[in-house]
Protein backbone atom coordinates (compact mmCIF):
# COMPACT_ATOMS: atom_id res chain seq x y z
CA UNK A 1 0.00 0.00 0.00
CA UNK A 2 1.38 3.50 -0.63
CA UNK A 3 1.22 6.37 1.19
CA UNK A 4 -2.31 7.40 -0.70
CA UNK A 5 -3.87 4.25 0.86
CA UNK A 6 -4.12 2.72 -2.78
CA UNK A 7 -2.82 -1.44 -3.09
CA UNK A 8 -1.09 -1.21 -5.91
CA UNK A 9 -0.67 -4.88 -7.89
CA UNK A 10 2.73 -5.17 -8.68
CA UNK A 11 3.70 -8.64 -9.63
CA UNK A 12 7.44 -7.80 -8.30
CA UNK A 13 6.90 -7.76 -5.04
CA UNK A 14 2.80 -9.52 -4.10
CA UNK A 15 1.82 -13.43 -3.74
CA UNK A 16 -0.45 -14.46 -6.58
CA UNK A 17 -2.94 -14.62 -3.97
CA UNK A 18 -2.86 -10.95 -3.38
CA UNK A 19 -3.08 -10.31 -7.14
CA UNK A 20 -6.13 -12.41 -7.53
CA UNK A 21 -7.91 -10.90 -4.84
CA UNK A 22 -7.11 -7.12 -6.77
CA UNK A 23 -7.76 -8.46 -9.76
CA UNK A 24 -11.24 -10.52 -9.19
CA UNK A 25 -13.67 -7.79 -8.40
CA UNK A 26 -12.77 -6.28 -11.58
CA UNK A 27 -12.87 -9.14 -13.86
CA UNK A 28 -16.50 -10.05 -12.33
CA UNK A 29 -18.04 -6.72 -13.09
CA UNK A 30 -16.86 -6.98 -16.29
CA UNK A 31 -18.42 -10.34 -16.45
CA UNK A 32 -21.68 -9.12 -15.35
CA UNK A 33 -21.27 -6.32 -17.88
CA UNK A 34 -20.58 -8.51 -20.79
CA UNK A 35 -23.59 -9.90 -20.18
CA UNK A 36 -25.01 -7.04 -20.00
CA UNK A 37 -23.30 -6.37 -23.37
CA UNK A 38 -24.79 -9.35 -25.24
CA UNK A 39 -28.19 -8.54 -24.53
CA UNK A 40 -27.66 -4.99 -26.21
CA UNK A 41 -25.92 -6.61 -29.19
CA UNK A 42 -29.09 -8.73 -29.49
CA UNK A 43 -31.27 -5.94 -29.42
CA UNK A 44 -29.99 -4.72 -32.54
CA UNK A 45 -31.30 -8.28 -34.34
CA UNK A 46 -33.51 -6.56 -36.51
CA UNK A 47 -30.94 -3.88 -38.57
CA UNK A 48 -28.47 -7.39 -38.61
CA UNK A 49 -31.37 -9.22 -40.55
CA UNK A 50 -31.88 -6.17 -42.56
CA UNK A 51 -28.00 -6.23 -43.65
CA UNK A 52 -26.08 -9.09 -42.18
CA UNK A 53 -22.80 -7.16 -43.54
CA UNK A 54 -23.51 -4.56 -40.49
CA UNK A 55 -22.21 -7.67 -38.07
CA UNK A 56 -18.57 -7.46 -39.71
CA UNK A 57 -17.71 -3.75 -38.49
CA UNK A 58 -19.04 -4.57 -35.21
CA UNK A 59 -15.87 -5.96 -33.81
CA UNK A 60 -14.30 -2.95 -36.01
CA UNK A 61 -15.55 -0.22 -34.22
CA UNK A 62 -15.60 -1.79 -30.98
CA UNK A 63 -11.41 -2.40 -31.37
CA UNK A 64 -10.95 1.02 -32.31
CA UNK A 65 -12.68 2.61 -29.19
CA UNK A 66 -11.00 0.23 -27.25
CA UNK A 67 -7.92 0.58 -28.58
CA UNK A 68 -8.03 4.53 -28.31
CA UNK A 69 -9.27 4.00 -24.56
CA UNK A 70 -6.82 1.80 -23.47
CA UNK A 71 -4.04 4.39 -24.73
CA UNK A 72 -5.80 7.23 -22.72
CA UNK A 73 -5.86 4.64 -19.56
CA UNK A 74 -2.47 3.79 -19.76
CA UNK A 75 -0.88 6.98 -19.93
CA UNK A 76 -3.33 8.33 -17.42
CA UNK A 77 -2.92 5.95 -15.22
CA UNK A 78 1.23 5.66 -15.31
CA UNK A 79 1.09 9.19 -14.74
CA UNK A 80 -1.45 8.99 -11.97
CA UNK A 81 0.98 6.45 -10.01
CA UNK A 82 4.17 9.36 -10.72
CA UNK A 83 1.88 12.14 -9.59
CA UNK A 84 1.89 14.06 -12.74
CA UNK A 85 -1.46 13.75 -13.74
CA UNK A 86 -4.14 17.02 -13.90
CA UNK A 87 -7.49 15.41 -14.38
CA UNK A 88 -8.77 18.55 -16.16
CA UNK A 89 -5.82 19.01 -18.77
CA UNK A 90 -6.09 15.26 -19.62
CA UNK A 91 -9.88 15.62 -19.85
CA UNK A 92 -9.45 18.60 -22.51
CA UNK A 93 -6.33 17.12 -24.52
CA UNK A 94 -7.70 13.38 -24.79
CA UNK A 95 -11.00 15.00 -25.89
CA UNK A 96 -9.66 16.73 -28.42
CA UNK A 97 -7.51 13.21 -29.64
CA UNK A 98 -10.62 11.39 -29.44
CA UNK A 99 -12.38 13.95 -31.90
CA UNK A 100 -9.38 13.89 -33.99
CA UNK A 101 -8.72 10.34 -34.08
CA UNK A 102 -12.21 9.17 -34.77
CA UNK A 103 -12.35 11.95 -37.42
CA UNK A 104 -9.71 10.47 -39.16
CA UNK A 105 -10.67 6.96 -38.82
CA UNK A 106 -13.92 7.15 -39.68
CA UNK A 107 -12.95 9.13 -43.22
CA UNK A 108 -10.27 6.34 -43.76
CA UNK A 109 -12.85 3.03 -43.19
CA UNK A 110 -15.46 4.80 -45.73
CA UNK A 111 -14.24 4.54 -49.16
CA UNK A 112 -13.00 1.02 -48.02
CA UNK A 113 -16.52 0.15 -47.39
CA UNK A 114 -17.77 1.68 -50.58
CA UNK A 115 -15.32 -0.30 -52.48
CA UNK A 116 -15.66 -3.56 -50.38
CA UNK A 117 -19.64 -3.54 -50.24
CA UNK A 118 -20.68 -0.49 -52.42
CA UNK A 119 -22.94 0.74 -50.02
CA UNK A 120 -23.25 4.15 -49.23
CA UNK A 121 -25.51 3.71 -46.53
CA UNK A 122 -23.38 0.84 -44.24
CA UNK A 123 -20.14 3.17 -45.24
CA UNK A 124 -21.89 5.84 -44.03
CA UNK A 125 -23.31 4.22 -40.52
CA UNK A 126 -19.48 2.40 -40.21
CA UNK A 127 -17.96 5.89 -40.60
CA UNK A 128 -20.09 7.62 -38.03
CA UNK A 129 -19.89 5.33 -35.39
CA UNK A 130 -15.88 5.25 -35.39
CA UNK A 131 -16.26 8.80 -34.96
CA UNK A 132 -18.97 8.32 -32.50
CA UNK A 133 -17.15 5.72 -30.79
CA UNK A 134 -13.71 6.54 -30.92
CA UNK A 135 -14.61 10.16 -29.48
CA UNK A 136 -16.46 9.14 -26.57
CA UNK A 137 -13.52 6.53 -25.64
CA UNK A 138 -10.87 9.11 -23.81
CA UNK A 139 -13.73 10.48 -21.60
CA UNK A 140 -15.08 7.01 -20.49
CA UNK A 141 -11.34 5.44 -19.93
CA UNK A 142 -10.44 9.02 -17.82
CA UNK A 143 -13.45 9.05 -15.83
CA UNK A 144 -13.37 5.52 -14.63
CA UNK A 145 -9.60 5.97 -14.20
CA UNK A 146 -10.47 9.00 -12.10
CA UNK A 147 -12.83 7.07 -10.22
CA UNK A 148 -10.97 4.08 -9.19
CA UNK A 149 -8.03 6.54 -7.78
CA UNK A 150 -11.03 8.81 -6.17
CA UNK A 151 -11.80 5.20 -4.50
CA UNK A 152 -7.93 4.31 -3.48
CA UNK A 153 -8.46 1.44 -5.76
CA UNK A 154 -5.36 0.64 -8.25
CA UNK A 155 -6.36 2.00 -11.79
CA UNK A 156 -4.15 -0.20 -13.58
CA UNK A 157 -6.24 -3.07 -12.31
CA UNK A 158 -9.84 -2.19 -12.42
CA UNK A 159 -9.87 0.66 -15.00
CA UNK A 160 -9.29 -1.38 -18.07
CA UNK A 161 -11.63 -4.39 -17.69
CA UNK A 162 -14.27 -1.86 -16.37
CA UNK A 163 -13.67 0.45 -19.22
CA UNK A 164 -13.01 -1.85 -21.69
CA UNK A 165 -16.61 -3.26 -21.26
CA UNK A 166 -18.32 0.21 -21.11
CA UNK A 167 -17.09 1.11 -23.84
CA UNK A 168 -17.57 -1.99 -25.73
CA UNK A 169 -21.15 -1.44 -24.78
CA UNK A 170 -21.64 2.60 -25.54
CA UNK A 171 -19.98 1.06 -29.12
CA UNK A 172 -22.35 -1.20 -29.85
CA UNK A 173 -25.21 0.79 -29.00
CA UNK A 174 -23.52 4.14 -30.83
CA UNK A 175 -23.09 1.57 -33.96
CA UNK A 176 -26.77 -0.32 -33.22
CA UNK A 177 -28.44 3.07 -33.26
CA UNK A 178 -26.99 4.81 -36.57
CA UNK A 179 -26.69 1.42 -38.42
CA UNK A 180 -30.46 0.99 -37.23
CA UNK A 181 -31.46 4.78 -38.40
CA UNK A 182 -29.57 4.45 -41.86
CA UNK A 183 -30.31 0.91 -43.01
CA UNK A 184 -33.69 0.25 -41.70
């Protein structure tokens, strides 16, 4: 424990008992989350009837997010541990990469899409909801970053799984609803 009151899991110096019990609690929210997760997915069985080629971008869009949360959890959370971090100036900076990033992203995966399926309107829904996805990532991996320090509990273990499967789920329904809007 430092001097924050915060366990840190640090495989260097714990039992792999101690790591289990920090890493559990996580891993089972995210259980009950991905759950959760499914059912949304399902609810979305309509548009994927409609267009069965809206299922391929699904893991797409949802890797993208991820992957631009997990970069903004990282660094946040590294720099958390060295006492460098400003909650506010990350909040501003990794909004403006999020807007930026899914900006680009989602202009690069259209014309693939309109060559691939030549269809404007899946191009179109795949396009938005990178943006829409990838821009929302750096705010949900900061604020449950935040949260988990807020709580003394180690970032680096709970933030990503919890994260990771909130913003798998705000993907899927971001994705759901504009592939639902433009192809129905």
């Amino acid at each position: 424990m430092n001097k924050d009151g915060i366990e840190y899991a640090d495989d260097d110096k714990e039992s792999v008992w101690t790591l289990m019990k920090l890493r559990v609690p996580s891993l089972v929210l995210g259980l009950v989350l991905g759950v959760a997760l499914s059912f949304v997915t399902s609810r979305f069985e309509e548009v994927l009837a409609v267009n069965i080629s809206v299922a391929f971008f699904i893991p797409f869009v949802v890797y993208m997010a991820d992957a631009v949360g997990t970069q903004t959890q990282n660094i946040y959370s590294r720099d958390l541990k060295s006492g460098k971090a400003l909650f506010r100036k990350y909040l501003f900076k990794e909004s403006i990469l999020g807007i930026t990033l899914g900006l680009i992203f989602g202009l690069i995966i259209f014309p693939v899409i309109i060559f691939w399926f030549n269809s404007f309107e899946l191009a179109l829904a795949v396009s938005l909801s990178t943006f829409g996805a990838i821009a929302s990532a750096p705010l949900i991996a900061l604020l449950i970053t935040e949260v988990l320090e807020l709580e003394h509990l180690d970032p680096a273990v709970g933030a990503g799984p919890i994260a990771t499967v909130i913003q798998d789920t705000a993907s899927v329904l971001i994705y759901g609803f504009i592939a639902s809007a433009l192809i129905l």
